[in-house]
N, C-alpha and C. Protein backbone atom coordinates (compact mmCIF):
# COMPACT_ATOMS: atom_id res chain seq x y z
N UNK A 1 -48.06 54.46 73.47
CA UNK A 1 -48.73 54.32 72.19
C UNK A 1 -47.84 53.51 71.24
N UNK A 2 -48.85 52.77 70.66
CA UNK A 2 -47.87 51.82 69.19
C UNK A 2 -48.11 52.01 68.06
N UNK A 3 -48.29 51.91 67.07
CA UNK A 3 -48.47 51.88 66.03
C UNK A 3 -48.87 50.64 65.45
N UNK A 4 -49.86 50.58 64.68
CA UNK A 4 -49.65 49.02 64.12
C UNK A 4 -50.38 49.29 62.73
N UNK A 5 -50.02 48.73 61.38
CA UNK A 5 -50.54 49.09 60.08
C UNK A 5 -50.38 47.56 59.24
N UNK A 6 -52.28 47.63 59.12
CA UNK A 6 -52.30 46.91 58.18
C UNK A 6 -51.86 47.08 56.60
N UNK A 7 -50.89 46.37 56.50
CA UNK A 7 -49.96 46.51 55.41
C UNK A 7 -50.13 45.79 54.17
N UNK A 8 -50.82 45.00 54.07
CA UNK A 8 -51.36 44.46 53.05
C UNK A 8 -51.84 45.67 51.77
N UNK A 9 -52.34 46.87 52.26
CA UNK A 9 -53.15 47.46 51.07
C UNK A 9 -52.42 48.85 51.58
N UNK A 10 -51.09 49.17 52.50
CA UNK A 10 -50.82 50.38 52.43
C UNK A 10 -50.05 50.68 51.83
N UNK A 11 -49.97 51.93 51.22
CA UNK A 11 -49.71 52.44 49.88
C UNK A 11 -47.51 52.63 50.66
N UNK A 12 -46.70 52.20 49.61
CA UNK A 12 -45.26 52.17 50.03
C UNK A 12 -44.78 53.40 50.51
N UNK A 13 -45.35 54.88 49.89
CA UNK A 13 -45.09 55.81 50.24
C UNK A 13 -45.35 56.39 51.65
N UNK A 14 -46.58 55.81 52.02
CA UNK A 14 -47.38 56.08 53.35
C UNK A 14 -46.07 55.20 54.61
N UNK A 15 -45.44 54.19 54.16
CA UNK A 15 -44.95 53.05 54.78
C UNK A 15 -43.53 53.65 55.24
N UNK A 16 -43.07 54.72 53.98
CA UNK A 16 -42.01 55.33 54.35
C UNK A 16 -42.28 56.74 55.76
N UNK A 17 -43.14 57.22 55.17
CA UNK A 17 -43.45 58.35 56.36
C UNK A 17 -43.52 57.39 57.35
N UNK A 18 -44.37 56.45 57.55
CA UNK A 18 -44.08 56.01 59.42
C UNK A 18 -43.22 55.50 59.55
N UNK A 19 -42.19 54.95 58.76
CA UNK A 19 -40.68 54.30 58.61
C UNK A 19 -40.22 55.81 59.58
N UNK A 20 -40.10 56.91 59.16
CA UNK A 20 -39.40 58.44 59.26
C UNK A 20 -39.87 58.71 60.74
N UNK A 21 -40.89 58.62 60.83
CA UNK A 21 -42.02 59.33 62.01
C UNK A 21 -42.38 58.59 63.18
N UNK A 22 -41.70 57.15 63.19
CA UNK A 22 -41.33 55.72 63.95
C UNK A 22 -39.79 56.05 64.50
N UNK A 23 -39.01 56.26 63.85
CA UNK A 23 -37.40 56.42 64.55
C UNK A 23 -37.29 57.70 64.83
N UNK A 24 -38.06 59.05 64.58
CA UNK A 24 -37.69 60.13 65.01
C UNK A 24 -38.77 60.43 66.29
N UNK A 25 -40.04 59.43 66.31
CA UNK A 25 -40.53 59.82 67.83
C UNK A 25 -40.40 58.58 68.51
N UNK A 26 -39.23 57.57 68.51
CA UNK A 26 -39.43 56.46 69.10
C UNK A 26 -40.48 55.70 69.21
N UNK A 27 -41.24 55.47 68.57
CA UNK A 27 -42.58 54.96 68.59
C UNK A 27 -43.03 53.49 67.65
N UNK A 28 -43.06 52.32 68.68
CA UNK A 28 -42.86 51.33 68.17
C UNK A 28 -44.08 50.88 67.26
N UNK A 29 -43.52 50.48 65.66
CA UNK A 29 -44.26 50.60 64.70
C UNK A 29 -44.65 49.25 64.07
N UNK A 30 -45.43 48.24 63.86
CA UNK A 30 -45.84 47.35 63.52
C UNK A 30 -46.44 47.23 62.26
N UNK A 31 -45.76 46.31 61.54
CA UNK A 31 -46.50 46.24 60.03
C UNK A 31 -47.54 44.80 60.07
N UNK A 32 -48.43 44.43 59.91
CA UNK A 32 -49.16 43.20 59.59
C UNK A 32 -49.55 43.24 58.26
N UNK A 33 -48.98 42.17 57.85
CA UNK A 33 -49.47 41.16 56.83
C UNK A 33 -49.18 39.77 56.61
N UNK A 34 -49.93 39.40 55.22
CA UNK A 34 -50.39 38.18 55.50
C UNK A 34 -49.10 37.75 54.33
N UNK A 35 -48.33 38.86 53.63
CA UNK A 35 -46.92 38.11 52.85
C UNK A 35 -45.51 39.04 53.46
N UNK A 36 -44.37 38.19 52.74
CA UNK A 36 -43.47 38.72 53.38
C UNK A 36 -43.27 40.61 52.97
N UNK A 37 -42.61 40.73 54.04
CA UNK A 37 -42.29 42.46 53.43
C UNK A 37 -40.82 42.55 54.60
N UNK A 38 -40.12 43.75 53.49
CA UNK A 38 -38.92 44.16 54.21
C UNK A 38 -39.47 45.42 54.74
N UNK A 39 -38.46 45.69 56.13
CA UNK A 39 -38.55 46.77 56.92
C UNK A 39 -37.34 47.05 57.08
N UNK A 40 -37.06 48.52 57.42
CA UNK A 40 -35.76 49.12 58.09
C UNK A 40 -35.15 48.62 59.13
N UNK A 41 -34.20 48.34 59.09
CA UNK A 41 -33.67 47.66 60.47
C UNK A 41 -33.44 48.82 61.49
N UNK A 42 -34.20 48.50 62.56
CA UNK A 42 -34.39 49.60 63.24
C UNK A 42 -35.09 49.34 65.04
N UNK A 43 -35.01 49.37 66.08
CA UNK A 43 -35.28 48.76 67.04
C UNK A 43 -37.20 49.10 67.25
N UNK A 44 -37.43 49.91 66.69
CA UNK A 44 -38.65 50.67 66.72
C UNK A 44 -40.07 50.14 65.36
N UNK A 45 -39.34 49.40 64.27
CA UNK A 45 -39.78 48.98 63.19
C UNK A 45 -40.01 47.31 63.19
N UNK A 46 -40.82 46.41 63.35
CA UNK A 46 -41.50 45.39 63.23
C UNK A 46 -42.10 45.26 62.08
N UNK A 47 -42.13 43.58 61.86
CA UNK A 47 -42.98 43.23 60.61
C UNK A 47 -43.69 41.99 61.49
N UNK A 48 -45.04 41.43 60.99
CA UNK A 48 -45.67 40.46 62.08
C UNK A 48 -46.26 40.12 60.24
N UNK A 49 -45.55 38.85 60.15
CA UNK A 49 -46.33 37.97 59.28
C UNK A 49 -47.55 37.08 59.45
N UNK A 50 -48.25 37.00 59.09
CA UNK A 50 -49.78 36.45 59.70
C UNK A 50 -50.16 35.33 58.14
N UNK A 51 -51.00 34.30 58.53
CA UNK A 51 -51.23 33.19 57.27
C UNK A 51 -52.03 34.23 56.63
N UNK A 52 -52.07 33.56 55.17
CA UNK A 52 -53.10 34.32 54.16
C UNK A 52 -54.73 33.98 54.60
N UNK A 53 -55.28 34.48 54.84
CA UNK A 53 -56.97 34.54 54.77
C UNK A 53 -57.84 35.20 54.47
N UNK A 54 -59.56 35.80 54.83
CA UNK A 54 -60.08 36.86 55.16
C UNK A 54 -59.97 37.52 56.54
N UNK A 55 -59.38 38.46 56.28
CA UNK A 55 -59.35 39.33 57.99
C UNK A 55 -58.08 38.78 58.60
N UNK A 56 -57.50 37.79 58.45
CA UNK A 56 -56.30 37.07 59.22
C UNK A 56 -55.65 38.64 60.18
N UNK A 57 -55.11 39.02 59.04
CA UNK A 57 -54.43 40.50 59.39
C UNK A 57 -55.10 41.59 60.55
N UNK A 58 -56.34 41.73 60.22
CA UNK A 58 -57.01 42.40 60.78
C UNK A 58 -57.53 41.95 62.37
N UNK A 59 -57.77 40.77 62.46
CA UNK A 59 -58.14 40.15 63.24
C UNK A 59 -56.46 40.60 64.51
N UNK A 60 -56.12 40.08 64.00
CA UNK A 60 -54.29 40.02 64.70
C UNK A 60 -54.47 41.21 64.48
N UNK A 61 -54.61 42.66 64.24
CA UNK A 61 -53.91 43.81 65.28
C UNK A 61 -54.82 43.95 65.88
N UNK A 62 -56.71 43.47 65.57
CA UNK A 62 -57.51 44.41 67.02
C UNK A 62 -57.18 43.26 68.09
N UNK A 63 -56.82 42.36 67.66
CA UNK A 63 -56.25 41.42 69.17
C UNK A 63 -55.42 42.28 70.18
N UNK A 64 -54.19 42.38 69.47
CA UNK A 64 -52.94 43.01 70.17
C UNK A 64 -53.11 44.56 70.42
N UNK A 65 -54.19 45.04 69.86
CA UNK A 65 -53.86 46.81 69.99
C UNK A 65 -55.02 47.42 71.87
N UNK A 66 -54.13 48.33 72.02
CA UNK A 66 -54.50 48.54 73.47
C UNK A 66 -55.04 49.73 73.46
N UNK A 67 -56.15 50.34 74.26
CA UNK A 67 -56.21 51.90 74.34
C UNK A 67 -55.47 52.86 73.84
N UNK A 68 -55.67 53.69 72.95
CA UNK A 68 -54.70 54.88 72.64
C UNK A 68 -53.36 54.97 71.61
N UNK A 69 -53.44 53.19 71.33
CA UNK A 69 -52.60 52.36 70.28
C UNK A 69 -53.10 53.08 68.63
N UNK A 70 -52.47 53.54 68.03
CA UNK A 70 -53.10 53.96 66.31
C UNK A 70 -52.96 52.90 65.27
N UNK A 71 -53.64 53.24 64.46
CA UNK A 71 -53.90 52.02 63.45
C UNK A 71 -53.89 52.42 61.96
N UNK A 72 -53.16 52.14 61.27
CA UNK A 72 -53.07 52.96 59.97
C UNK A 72 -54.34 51.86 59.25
N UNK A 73 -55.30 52.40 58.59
CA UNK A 73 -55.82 51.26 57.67
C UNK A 73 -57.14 52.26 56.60
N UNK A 74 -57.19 51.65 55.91
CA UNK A 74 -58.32 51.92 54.68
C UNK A 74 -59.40 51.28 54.61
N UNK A 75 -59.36 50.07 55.55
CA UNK A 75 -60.49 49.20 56.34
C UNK A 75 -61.24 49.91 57.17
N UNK A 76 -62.68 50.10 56.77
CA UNK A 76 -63.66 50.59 57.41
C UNK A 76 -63.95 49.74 58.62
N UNK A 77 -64.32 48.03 58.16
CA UNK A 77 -64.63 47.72 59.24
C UNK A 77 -63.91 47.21 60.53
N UNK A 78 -62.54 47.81 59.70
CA UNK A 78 -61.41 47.26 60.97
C UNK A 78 -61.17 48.61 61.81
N UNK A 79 -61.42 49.78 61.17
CA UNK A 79 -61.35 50.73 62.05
C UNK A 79 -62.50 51.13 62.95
N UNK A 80 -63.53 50.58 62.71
CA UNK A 80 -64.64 50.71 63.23
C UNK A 80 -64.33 49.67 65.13
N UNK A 81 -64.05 48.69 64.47
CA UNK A 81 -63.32 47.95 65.64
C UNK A 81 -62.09 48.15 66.85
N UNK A 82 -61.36 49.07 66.28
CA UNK A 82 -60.06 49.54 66.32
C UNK A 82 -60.70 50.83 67.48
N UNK A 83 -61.73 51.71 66.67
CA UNK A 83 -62.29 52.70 67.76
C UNK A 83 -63.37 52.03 69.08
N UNK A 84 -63.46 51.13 68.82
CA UNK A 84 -64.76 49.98 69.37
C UNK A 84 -63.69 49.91 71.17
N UNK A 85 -62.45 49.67 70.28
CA UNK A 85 -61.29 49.28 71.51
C UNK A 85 -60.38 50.02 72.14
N UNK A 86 -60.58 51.81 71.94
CA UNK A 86 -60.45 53.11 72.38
C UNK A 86 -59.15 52.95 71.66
N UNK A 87 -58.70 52.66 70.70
CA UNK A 87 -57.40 52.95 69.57
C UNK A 87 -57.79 54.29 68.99
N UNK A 88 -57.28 54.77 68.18
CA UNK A 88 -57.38 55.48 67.10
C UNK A 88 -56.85 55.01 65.67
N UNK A 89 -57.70 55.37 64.41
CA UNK A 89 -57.37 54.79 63.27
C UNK A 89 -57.40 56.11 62.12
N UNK A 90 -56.47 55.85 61.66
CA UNK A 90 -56.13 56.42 60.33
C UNK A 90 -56.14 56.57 59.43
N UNK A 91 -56.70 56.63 58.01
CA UNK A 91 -56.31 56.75 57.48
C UNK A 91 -55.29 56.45 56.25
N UNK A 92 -54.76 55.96 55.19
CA UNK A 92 -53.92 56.51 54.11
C UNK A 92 -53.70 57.67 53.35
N UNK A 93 -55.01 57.94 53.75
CA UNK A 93 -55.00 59.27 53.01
C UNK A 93 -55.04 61.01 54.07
N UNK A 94 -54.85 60.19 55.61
CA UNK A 94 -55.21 61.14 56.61
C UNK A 94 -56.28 61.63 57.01
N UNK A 95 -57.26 60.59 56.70
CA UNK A 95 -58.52 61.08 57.45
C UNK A 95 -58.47 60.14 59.26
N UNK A 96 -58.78 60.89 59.34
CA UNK A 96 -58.80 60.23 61.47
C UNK A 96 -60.19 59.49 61.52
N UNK A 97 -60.45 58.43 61.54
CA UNK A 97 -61.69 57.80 62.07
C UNK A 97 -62.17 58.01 63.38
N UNK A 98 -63.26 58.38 63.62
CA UNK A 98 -63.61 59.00 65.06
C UNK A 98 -65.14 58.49 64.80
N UNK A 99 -65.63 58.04 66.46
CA UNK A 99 -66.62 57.44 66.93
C UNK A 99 -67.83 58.48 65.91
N UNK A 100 -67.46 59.56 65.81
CA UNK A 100 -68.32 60.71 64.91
C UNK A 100 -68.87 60.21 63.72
N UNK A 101 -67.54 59.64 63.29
CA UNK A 101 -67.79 59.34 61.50
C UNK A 101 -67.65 58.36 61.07
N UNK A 102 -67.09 57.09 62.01
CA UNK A 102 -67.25 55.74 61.27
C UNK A 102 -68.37 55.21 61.21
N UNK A 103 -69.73 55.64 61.86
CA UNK A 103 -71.02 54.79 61.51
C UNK A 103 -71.13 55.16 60.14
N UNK A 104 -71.25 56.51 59.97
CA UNK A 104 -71.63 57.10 58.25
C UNK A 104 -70.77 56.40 57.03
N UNK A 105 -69.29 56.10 57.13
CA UNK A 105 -68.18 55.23 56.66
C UNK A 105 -68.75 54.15 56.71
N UNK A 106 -69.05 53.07 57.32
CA UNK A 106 -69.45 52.30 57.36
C UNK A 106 -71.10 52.01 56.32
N UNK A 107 -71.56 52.68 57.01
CA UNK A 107 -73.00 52.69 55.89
C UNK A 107 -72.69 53.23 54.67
N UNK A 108 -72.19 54.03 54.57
CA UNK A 108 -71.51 54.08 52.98
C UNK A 108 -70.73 52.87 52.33
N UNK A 109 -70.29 52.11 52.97
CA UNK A 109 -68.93 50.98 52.76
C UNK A 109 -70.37 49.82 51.81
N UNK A 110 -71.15 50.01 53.16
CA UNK A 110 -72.51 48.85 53.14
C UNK A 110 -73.38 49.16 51.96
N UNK A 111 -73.48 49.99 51.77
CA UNK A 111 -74.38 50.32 50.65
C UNK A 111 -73.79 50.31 49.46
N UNK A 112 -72.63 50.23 49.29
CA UNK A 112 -71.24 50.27 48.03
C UNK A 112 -71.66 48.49 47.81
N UNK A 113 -71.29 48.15 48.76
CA UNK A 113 -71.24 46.67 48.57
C UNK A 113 -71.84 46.06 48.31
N UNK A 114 -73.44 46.44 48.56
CA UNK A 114 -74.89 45.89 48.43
C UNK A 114 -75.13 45.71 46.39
N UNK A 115 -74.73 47.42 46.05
CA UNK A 115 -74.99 47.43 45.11
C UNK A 115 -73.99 46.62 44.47
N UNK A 116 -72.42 46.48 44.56
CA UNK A 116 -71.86 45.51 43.76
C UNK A 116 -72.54 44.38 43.79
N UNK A 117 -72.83 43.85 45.02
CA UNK A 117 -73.35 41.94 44.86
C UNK A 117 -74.58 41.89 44.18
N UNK A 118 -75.51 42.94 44.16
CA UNK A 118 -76.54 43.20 43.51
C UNK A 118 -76.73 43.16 41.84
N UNK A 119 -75.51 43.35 41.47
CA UNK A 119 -74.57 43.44 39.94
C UNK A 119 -74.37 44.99 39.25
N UNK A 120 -74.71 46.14 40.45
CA UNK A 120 -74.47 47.01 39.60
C UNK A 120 -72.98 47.05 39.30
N UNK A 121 -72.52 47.71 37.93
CA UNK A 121 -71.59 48.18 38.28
C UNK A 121 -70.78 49.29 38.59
N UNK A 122 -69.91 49.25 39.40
CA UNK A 122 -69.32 50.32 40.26
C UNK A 122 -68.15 51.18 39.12
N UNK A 123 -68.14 52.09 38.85
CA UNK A 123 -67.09 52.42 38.03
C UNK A 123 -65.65 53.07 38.52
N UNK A 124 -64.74 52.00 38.74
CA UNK A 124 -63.42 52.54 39.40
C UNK A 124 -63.46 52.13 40.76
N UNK A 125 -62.12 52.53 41.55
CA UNK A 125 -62.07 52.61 43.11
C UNK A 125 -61.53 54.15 43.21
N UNK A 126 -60.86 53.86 44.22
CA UNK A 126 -60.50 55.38 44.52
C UNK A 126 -59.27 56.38 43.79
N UNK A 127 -59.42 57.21 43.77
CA UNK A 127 -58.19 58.06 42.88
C UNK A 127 -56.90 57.58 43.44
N UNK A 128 -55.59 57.97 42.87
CA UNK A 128 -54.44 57.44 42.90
C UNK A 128 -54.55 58.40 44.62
N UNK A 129 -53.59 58.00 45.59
CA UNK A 129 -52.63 58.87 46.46
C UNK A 129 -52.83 60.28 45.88
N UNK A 130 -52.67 61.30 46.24
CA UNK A 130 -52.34 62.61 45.71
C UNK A 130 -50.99 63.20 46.72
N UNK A 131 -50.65 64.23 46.07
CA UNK A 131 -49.32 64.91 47.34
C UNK A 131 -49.66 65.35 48.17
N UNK A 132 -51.16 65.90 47.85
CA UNK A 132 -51.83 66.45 48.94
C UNK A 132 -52.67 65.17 49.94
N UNK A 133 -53.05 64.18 49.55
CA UNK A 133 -53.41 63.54 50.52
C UNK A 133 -52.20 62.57 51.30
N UNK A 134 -50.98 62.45 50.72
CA UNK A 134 -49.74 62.45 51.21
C UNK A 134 -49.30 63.22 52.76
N UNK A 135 -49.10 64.35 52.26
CA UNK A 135 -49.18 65.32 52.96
C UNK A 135 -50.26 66.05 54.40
N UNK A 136 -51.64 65.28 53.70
CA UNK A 136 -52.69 65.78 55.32
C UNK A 136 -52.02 64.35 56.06
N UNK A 137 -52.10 63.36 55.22
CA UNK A 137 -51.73 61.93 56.07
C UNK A 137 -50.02 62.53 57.39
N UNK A 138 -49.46 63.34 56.59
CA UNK A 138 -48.28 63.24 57.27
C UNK A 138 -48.50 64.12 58.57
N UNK A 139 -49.28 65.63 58.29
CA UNK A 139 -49.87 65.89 59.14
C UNK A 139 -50.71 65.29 60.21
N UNK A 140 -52.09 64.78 60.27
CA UNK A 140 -52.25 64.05 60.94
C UNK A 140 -51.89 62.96 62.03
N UNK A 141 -50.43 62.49 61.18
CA UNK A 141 -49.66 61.69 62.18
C UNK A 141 -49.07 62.31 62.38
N UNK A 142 -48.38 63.39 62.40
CA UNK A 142 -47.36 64.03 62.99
C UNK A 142 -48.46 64.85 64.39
N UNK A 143 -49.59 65.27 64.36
CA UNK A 143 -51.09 65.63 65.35
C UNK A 143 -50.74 64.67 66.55
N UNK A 144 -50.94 63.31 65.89
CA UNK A 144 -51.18 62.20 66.79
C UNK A 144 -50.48 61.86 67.48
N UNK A 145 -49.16 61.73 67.04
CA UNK A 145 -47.43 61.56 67.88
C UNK A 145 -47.56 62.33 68.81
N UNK A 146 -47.17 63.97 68.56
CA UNK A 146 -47.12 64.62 69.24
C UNK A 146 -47.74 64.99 70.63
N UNK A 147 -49.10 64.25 70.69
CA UNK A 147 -50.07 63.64 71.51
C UNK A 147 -49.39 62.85 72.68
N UNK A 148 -48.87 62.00 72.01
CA UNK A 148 -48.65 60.97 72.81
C UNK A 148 -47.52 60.89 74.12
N UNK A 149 -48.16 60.26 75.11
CA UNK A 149 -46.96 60.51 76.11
C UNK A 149 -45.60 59.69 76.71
């Protein structure tokens, strides 16, 4: 199993837990994005710079990710893809995307979006991080590691 996180929109705190949870289960961890970013020097910790575009990022990990590979992201429709390719996806906030619940995610995503282009307007995005959604996130990956063989 690898890890790979689209890093463009993940929150720094989230970046540190798999920084922690990458060198203590050996588990080789991949950051993608499309600008530069520092990582821990560490044999287990990767950064994969990718050009700026739409999807650039996204595109480049469901390329490279293999069966059973996890995927940190807040991208619906990249996790939708990600499970499409027997990965598992994650989360920032620790919710597990599963063949169960990304159609409903998804049609929710779709219907959000409809009404923005439509001109309603949307009031806000999502609440800040909490400690507690910190915390299921850390759980969760600590679920998933432990999994792995």
């Amino acid at each position: 199993m690898k890890i790979w996180v689209d890093a463009d929109a993940c929150p720094v705190v989230i970046k540190e837990i798999l920084f922690r949870a990458a060198e203590r289960t050996q588990t080789f961890t991949t950051l993608v994005a499309n600008h530069a970013m520092r990582v821990p020097p560490s044999k287990y910790i990767s950064r994969l710079q990718v050009s700026s575009g739409f999807d650039i990022a996204d595109n480049e990990i469901v390329k490279r990710i293999e069966p059973n590979d996890l995927v940190i992201t807040g991208d619906i429709p990249l996790a939708a893809e990600v499970i499409e390719k027997g990965a598992q996806a994650l989360n920032p906030r620790g919710e597990l995307y599963t063949t169960e619940n990304i159609r409903s995610r998804l049609n929710v995503r779709d219907f959000m979006e409809t009404m923005r282009s439509s001109g309603v307007e949307m009031a806000g995005g999502p609440p800040p991080l909490s400690q507690a959604d910190r915390q299921n996130f850390a759980n969760n990956l600590d679920r998933i590691l432990a999994k792995k063989s």
